[in-house]
C-alpha atoms as a PDB file:
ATOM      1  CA  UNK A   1      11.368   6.413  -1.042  1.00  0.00           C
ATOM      2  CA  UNK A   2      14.149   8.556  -2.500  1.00  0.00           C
ATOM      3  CA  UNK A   3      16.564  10.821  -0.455  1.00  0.00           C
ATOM      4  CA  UNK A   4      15.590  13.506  -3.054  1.00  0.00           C
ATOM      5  CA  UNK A   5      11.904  13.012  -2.013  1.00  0.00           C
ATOM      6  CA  UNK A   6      12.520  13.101   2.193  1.00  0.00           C
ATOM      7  CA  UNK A   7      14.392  16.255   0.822  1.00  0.00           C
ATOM      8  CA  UNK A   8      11.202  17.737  -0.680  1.00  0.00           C
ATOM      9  CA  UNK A   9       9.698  17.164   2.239  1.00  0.00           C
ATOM     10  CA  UNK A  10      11.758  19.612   4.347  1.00  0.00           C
ATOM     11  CA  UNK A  11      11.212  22.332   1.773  1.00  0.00           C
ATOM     12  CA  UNK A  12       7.148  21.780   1.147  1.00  0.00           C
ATOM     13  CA  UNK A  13       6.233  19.674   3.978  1.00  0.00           C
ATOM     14  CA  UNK A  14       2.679  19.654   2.969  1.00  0.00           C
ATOM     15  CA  UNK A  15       1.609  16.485   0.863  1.00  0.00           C
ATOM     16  CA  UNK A  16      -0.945  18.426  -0.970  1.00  0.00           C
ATOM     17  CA  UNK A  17       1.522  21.561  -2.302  1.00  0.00           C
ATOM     18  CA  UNK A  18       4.327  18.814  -3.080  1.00  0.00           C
ATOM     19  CA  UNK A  19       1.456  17.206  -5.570  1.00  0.00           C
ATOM     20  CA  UNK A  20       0.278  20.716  -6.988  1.00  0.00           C
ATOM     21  CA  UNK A  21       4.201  20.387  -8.064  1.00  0.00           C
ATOM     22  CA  UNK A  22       4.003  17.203  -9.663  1.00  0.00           C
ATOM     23  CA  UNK A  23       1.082  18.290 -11.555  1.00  0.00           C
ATOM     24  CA  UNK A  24       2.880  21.397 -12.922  1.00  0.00           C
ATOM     25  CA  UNK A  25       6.113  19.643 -13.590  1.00  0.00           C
ATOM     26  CA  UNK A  26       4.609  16.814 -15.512  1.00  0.00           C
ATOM     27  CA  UNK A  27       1.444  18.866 -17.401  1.00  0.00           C
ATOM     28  CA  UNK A  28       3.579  18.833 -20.811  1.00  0.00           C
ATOM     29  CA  UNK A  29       4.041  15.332 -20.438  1.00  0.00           C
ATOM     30  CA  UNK A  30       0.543  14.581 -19.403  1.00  0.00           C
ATOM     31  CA  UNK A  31      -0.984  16.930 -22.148  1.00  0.00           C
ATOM     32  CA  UNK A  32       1.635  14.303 -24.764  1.00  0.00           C
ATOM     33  CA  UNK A  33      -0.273  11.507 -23.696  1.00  0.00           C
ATOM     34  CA  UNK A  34      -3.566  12.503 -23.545  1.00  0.00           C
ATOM     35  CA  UNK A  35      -3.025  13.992 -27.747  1.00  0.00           C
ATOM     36  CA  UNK A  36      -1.461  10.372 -28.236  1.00  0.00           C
ATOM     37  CA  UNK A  37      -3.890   8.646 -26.607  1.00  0.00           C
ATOM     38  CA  UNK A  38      -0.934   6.851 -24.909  1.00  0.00           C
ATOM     39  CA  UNK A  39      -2.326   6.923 -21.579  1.00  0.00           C
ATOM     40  CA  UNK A  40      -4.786   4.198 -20.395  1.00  0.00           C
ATOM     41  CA  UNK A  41      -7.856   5.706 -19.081  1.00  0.00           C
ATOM     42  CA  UNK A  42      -8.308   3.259 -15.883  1.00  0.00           C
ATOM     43  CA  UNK A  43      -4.299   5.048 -15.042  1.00  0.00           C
ATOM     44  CA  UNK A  44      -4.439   8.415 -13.196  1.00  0.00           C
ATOM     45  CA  UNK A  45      -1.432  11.000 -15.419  1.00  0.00           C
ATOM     46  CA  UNK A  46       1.634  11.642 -14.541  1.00  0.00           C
ATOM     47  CA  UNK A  47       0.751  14.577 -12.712  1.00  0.00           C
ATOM     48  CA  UNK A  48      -1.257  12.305 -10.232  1.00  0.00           C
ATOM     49  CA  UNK A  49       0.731   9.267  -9.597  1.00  0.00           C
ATOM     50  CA  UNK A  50       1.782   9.410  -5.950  1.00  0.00           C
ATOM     51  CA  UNK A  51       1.914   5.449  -5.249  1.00  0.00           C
ATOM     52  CA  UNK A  52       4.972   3.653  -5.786  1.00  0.00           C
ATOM     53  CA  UNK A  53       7.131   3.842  -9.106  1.00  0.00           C
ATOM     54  CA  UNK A  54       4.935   4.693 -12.478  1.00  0.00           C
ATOM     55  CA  UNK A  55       7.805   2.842 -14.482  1.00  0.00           C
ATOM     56  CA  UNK A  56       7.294  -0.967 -14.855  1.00  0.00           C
ATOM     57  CA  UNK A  57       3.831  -0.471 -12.874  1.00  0.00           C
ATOM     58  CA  UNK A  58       2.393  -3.242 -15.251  1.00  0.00           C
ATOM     59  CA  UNK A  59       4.606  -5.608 -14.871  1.00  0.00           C
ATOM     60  CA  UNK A  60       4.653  -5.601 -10.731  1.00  0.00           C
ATOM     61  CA  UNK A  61       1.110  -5.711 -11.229  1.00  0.00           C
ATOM     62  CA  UNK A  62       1.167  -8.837 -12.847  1.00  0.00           C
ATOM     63  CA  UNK A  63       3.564  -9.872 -10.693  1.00  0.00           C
ATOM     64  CA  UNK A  64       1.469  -9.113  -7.694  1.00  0.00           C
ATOM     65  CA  UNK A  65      -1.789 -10.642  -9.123  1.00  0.00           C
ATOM     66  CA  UNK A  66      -0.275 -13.548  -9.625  1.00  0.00           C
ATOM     67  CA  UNK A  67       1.248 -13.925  -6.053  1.00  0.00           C
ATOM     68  CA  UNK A  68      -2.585 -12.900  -4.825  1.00  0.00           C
ATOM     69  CA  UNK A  69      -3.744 -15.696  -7.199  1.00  0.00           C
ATOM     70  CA  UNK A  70      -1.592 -18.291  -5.870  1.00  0.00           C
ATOM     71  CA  UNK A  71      -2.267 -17.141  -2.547  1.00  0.00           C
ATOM     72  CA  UNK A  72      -5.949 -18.131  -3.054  1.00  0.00           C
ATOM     73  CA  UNK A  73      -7.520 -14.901  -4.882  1.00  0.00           C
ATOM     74  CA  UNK A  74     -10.374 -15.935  -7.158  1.00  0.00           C
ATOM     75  CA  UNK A  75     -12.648 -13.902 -10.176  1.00  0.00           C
ATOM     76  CA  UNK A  76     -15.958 -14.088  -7.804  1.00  0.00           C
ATOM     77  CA  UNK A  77     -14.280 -12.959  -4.547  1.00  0.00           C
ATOM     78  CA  UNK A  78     -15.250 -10.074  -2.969  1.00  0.00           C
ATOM     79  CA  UNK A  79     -12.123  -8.115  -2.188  1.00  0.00           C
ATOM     80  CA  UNK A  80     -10.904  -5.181  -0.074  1.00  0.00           C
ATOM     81  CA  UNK A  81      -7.764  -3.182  -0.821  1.00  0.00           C
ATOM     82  CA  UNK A  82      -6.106  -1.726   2.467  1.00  0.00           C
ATOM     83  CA  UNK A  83      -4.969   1.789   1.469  1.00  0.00           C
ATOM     84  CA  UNK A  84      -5.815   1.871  -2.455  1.00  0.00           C
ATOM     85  CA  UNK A  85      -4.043   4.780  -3.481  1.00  0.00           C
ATOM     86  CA  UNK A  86      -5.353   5.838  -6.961  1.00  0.00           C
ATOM     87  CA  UNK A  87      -6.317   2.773  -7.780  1.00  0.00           C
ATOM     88  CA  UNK A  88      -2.899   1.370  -9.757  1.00  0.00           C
ATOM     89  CA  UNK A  89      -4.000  -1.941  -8.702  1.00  0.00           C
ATOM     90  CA  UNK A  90      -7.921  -2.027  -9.199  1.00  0.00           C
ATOM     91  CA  UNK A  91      -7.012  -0.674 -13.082  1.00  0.00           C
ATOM     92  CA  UNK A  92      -5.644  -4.092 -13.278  1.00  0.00           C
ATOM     93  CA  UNK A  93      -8.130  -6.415 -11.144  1.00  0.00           C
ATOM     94  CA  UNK A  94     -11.575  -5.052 -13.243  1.00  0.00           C
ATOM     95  CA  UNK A  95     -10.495  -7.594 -15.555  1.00  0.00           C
ATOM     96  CA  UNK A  96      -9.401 -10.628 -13.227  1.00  0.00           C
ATOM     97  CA  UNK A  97     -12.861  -9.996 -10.671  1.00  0.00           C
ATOM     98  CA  UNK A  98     -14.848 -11.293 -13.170  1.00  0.00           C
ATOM     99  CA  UNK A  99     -17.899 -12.156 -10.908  1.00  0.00           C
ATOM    100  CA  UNK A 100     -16.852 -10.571  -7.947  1.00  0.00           C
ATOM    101  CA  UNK A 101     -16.314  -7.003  -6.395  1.00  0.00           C
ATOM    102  CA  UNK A 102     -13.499  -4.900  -5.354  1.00  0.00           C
ATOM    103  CA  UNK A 103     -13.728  -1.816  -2.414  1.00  0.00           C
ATOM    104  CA  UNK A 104     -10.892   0.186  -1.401  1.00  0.00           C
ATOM    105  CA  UNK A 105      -9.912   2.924   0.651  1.00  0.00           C
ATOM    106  CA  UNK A 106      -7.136   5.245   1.176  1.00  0.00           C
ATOM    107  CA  UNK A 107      -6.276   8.409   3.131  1.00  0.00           C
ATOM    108  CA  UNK A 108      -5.327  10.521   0.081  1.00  0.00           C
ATOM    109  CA  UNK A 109      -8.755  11.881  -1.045  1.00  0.00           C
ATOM    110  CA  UNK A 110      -7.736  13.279  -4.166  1.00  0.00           C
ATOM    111  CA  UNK A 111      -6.467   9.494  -5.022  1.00  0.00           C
ATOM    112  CA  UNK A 112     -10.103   7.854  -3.749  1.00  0.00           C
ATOM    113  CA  UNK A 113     -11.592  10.563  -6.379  1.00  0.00           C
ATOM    114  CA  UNK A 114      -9.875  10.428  -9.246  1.00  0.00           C
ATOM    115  CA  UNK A 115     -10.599   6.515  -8.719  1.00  0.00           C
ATOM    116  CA  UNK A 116     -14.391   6.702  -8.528  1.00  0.00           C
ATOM    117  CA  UNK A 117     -14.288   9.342 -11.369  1.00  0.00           C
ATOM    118  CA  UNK A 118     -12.728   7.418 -13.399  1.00  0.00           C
ATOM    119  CA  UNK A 119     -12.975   3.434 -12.692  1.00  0.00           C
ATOM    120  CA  UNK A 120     -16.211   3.005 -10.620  1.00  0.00           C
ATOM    121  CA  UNK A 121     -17.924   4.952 -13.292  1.00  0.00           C
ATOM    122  CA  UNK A 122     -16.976   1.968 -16.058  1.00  0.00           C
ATOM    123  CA  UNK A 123     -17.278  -0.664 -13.463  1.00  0.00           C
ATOM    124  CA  UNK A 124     -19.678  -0.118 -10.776  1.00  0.00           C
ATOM    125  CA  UNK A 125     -18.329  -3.397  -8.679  1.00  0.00           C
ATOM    126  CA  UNK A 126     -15.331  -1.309  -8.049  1.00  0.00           C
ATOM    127  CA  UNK A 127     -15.875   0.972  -5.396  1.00  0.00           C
ATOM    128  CA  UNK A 128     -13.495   3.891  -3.300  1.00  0.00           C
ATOM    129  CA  UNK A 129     -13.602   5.599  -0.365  1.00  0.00           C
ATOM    130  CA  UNK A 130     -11.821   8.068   1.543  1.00  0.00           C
ATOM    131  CA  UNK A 131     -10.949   7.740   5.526  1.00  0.00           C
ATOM    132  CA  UNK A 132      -9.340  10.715   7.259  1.00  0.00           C
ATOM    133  CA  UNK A 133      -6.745   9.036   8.793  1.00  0.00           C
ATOM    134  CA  UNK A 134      -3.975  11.310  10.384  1.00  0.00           C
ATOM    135  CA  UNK A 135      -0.276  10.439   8.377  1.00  0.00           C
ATOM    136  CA  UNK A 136       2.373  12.768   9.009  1.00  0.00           C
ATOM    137  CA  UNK A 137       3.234  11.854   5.334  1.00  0.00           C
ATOM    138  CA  UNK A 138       0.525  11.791   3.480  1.00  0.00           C
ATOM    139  CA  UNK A 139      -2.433  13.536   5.421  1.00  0.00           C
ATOM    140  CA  UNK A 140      -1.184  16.018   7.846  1.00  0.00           C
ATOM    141  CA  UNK A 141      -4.506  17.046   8.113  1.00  0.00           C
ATOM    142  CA  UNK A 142      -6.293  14.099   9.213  1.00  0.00           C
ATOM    143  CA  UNK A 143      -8.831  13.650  11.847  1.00  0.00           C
ATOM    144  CA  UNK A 144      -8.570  10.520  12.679  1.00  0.00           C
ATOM    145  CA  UNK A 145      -5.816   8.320  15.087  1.00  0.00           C
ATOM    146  CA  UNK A 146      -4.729   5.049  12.472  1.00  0.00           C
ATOM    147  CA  UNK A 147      -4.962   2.999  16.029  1.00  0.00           C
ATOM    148  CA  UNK A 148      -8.756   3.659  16.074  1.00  0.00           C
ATOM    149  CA  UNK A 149     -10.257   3.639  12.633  1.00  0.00           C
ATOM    150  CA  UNK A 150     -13.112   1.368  12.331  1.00  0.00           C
ATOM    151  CA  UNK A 151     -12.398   0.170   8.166  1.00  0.00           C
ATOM    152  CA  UNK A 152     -15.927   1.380   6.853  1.00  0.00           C
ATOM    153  CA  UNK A 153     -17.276  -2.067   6.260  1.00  0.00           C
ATOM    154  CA  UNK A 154     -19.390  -4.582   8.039  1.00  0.00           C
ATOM    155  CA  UNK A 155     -17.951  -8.154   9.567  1.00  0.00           C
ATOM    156  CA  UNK A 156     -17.107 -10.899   7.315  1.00  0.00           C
ATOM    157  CA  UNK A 157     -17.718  -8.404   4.203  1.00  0.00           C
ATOM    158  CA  UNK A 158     -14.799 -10.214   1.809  1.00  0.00           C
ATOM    159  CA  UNK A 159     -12.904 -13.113   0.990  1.00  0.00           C
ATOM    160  CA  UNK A 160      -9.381 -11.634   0.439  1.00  0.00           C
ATOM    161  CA  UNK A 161      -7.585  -8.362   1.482  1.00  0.00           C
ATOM    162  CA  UNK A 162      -4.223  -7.217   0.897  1.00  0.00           C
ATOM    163  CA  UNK A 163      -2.258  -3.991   1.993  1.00  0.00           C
ATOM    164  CA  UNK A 164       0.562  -2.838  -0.597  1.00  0.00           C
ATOM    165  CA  UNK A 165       2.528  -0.493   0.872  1.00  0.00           C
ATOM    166  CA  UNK A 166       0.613   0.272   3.485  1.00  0.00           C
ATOM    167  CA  UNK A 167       2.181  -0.684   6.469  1.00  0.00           C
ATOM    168  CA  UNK A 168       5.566   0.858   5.388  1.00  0.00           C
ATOM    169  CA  UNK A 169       4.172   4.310   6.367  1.00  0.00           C
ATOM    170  CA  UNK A 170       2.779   3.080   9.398  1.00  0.00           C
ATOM    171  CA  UNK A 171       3.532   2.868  13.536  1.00  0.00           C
ATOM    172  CA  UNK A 172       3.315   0.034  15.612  1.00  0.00           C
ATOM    173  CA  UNK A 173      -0.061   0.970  17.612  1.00  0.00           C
ATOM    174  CA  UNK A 174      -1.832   1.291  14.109  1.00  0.00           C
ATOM    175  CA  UNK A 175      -0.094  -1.649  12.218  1.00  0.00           C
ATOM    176  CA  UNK A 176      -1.890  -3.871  15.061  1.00  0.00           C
ATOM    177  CA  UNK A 177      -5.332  -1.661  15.031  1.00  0.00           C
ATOM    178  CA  UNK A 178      -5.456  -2.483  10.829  1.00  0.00           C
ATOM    179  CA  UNK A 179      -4.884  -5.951  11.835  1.00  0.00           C
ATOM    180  CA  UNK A 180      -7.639  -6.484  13.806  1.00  0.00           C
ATOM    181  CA  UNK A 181      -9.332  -4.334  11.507  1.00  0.00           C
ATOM    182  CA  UNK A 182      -8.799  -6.670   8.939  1.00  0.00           C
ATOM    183  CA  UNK A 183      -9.458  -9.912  10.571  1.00  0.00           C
ATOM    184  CA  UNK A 184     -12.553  -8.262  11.674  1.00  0.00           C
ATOM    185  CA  UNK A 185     -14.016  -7.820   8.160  1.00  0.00           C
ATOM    186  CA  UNK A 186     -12.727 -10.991   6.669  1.00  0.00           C
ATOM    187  CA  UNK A 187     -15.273 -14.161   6.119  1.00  0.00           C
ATOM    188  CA  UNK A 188     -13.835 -17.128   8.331  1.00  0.00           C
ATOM    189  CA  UNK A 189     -10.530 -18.663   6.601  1.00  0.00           C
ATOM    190  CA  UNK A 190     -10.340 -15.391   4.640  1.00  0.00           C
ATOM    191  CA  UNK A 191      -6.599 -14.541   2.965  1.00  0.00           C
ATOM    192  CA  UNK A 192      -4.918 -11.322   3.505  1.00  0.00           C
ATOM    193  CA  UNK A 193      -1.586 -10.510   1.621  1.00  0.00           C
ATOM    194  CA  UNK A 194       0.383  -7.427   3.371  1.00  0.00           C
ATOM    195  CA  UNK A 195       4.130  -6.066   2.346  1.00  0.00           C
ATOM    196  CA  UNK A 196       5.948  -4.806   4.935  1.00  0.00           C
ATOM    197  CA  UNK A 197       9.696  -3.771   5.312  1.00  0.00           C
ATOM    198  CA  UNK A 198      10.342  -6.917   7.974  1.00  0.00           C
ATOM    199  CA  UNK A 199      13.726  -6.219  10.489  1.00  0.00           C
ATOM    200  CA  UNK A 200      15.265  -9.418  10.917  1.00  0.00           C
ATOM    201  CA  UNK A 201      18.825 -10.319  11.611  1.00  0.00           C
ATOM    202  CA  UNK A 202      19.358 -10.771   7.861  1.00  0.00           C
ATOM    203  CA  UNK A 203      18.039  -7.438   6.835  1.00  0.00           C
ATOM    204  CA  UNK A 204      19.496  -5.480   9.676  1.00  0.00           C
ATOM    205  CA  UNK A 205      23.224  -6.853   8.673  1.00  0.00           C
ATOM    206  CA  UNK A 206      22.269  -6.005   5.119  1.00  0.00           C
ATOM    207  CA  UNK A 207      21.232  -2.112   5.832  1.00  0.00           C
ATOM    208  CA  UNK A 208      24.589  -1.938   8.517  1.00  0.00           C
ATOM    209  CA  UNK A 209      26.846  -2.746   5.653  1.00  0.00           C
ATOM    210  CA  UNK A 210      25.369  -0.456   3.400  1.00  0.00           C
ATOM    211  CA  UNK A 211      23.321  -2.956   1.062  1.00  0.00           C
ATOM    212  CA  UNK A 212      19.783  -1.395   1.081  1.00  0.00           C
ATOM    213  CA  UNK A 213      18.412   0.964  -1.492  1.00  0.00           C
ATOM    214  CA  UNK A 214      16.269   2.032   1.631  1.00  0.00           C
ATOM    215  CA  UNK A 215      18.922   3.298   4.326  1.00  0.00           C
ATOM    216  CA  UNK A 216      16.370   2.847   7.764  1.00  0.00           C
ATOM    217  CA  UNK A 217      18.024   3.620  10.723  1.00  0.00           C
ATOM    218  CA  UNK A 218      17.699   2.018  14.089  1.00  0.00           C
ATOM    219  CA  UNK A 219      14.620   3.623  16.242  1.00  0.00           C
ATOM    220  CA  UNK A 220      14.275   1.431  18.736  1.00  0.00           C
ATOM    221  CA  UNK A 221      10.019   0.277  18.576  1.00  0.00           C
ATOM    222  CA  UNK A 222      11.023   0.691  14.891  1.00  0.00           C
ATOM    223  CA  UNK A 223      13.369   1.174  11.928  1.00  0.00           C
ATOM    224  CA  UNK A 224      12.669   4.745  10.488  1.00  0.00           C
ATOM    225  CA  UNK A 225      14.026   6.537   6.952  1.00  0.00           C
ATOM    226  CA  UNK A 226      13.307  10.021   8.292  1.00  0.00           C
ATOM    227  CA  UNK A 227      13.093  10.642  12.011  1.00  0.00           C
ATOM    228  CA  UNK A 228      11.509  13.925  11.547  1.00  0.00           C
ATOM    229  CA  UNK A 229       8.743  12.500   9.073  1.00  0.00           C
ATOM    230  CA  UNK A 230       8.417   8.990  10.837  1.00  0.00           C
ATOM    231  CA  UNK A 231       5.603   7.415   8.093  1.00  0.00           C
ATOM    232  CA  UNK A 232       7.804   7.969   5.124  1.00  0.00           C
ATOM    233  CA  UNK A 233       9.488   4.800   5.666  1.00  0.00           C
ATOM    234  CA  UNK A 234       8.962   2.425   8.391  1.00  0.00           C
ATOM    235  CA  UNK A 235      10.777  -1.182   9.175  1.00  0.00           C
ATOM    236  CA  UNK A 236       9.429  -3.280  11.793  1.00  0.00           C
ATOM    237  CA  UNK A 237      10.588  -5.998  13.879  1.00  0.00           C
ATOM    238  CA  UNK A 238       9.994  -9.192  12.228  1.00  0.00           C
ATOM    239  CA  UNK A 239       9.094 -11.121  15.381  1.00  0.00           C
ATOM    240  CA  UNK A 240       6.890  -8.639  17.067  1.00  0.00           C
ATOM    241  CA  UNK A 241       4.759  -8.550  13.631  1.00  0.00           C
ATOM    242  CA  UNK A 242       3.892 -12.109  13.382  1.00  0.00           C
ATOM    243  CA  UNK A 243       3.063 -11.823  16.658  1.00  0.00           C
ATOM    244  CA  UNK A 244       0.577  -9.224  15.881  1.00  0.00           C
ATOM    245  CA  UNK A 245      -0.820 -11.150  13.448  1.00  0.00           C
ATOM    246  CA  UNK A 246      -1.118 -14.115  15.334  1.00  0.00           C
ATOM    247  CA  UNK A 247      -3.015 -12.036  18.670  1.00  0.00           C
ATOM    248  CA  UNK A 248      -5.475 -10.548  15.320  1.00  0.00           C
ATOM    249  CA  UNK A 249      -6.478 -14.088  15.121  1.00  0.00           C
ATOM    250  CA  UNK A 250      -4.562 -15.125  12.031  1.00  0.00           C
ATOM    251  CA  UNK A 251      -2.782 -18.276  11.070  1.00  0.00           C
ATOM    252  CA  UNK A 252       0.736 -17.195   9.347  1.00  0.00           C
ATOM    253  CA  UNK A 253       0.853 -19.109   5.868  1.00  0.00           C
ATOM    254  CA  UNK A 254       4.030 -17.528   4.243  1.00  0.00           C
ATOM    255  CA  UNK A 255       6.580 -15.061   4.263  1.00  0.00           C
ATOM    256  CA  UNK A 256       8.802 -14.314   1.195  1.00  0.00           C
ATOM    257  CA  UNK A 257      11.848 -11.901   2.131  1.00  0.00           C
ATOM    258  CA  UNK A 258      12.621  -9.780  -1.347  1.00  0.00           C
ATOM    259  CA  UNK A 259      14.904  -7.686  -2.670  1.00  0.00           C
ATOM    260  CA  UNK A 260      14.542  -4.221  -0.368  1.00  0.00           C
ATOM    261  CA  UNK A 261      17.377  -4.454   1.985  1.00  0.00           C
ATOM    262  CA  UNK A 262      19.400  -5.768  -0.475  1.00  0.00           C
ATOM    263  CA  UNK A 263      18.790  -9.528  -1.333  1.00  0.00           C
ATOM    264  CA  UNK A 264      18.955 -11.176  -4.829  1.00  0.00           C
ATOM    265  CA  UNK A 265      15.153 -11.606  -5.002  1.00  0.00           C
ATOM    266  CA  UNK A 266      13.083  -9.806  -7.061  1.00  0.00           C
ATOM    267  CA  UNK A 267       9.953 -11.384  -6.417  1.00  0.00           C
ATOM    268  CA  UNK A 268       8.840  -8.233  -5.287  1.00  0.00           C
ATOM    269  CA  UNK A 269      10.705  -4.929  -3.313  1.00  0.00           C
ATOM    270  CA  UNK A 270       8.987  -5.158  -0.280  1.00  0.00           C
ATOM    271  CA  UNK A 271       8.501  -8.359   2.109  1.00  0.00           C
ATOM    272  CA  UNK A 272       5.147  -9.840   1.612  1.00  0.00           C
ATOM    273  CA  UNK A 273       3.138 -12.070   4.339  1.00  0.00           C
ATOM    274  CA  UNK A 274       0.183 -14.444   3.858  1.00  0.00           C
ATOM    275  CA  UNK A 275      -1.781 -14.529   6.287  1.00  0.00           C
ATOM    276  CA  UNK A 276      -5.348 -16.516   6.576  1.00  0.00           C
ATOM    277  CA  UNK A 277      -8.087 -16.250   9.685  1.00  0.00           C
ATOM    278  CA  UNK A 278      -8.446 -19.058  11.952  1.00  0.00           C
END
C-alpha cells in the first residue's frame, strides 16, 4: 500500500468514491483497450482493479499457482478463495481446475459482480459471492463483525483454500475467526495457503532500519501502516499466528519469509504459510 494511497484516504475516506475516481481517471485508458482488444475479457479494466498491483499481475499469478501446485493443488479439486477480490486469480485458475470447481468471496461487492458477470458466465464451475463484512478499508459500510462471519459454505466443502492478501487488512479477533472458518470448511487433511505480513525479529530489525517498502509501525496486538485506518496494512506477530493456526486445528507445513520488509527474496511480497488440517 502506497503512502500516496493512505493519503487518498484522508481526503475521500469512502472506498466506493475513491473507485468512482479510478474509473474516471483511467476511462481513456480503458476505452484504448477495449478498441484494441488489448484487454483480456476474464480481467476487470483499469478503472476496476482495486487488488494488488495490475503491472506484472500475470506473472505473480504464475508464480502463485505454482507455489499452490506444489503445495498440493490439483485440476479436480474443489477450491475456495478467501477474499477473491475481482477475481485476478480465478481469470487464471479456469484453465488449471480442469475437473474441479472454484468459489470465492469477497467484501467488495462491486468486485464479486463484475466476477460473476463476467467469468461465471463462461465457466459456470467458477462461482462469487459477496459477504458484508465490516472493513474500515474497504467496506465501511458493512454489517457484519469479521470475528463472526460464518464463510457461506457447508463443512468439508473443498480440498484447498488460500487467502491472498487477506489477512493483511485484517485484526487479530478476525484473523483467528477466518481460521476456524477455514478449517471448518476444509475436507480432513485439506491445504490452505495464506500470505500474511509475519513480525518476527528479522522483519522488525528490517522495518527499524528503514528497509521495508511497507513502513508498519509498532501497535502493540499488532504492526499497523495507518493508525487511523487500521485494515490498510496490518503485520502480525509471527508466534501468536502459528499459534492460531495450530488452536484452528491445523498442522503448520511451511513458511517462506519474502521480500516485504526488505529481504532478497522474491518468491513472492508477502509471507506465505502452508498450512494442512489434522
Amino acid at each position: 500500500m502506497s503512502i500516496i494511497t493512505v493519503a487518498a484516504k484522508r481526503i475521500l475516506p469512502d472506498f466506493e468514491s475513491r473507485l468512482r475516481v479510478r474509473q474516471l481517471i483511467n476511462m481513456p485508458l480503458d476505452a484504448y483497450d477495449w478498441m484494441t482488444g488489448r484487454r483480456d475479457p476474464l480481467m476487470p479494466p483499469r478503472g476496476l482493479w482495486f487488488v494488488g498491483g495490475r503491472k506484472g499481475y500475470k506473472l505473480n499469478n504464475e508464480q502463485y499457482l505454482g507455489y499452490f501446485s506444489g503445495a498440493g493443488l490439483r485440476p479436480e479439486h474443489d477450491v475456495l478463495d478467501i477474499g477473491c477480490g475481482i477475481g485476478v486469480m480465478a481469470a487464471r485458475m479456469v484453465h488449471f481446475l480442469t475437473t474441479g470447481s472454484y468459489d470465492g468471496f469477497d467484501i467488495v461487492k462491486v468486485g464479486t459482480e463484475w466476477a460473476t458477470t463476467h467469468i461465471t458466465r463462461k465457466h459456470p464451475n467458477f462461482r462469487f459471492q459477496h459477504v458484508d463484512v465490516y472493513n474500515r478499508h474497504y467496506n465501511p459500510e458493512g454489517t457484519i463483525k469479521g470475528e463472526t462471519l460464518t464463510f457461506p459454505y457447508p463443512e468439508r466443502r473443498f480440498d484447498f483454500a488460500f487467502a491472498r492478501s487477506v489477512f493483511t487488512h485484517m485484526l487479530a479477533t478476525s484473523v483467528q475467526h477466518y481460521l476456524r472458518e477455514t478449517a471448518r470448511v476444509l475436507k480432513p487433511s485439506g491445504i490452505t495457503v495464506m500470505t500474511a505480513f509475519l513480525i518476527n525479529e528479522q522483519s522488525a530489525s528490517l522495518i527499524r532500519a528503514g528497509k521495508s517498502s511497507f513502513p508498519l509501525t509498532d501497535a502493540g496486538e499488532h504492526w499497523l501502516l495507518d493508525q487511523q485506518f487500521p485494515e490498510t496494512g496490518v503485520g502480525l506477530p509471527e508466534s501468536a499466528f502459528l499459534d492460531w493456526c495450530r488452536q484452528a486445528g491445523f498442522e503448520v507445513r511451511c513458511v517462506d519469509y519474502v521480500s516485504w520488509c526488505g529481504r532478497s527474496s522474491y518468491l513472492s511480497y508477502q509471507d506465505l504459510i502452508t498450512l494442512k488440517l489434522k
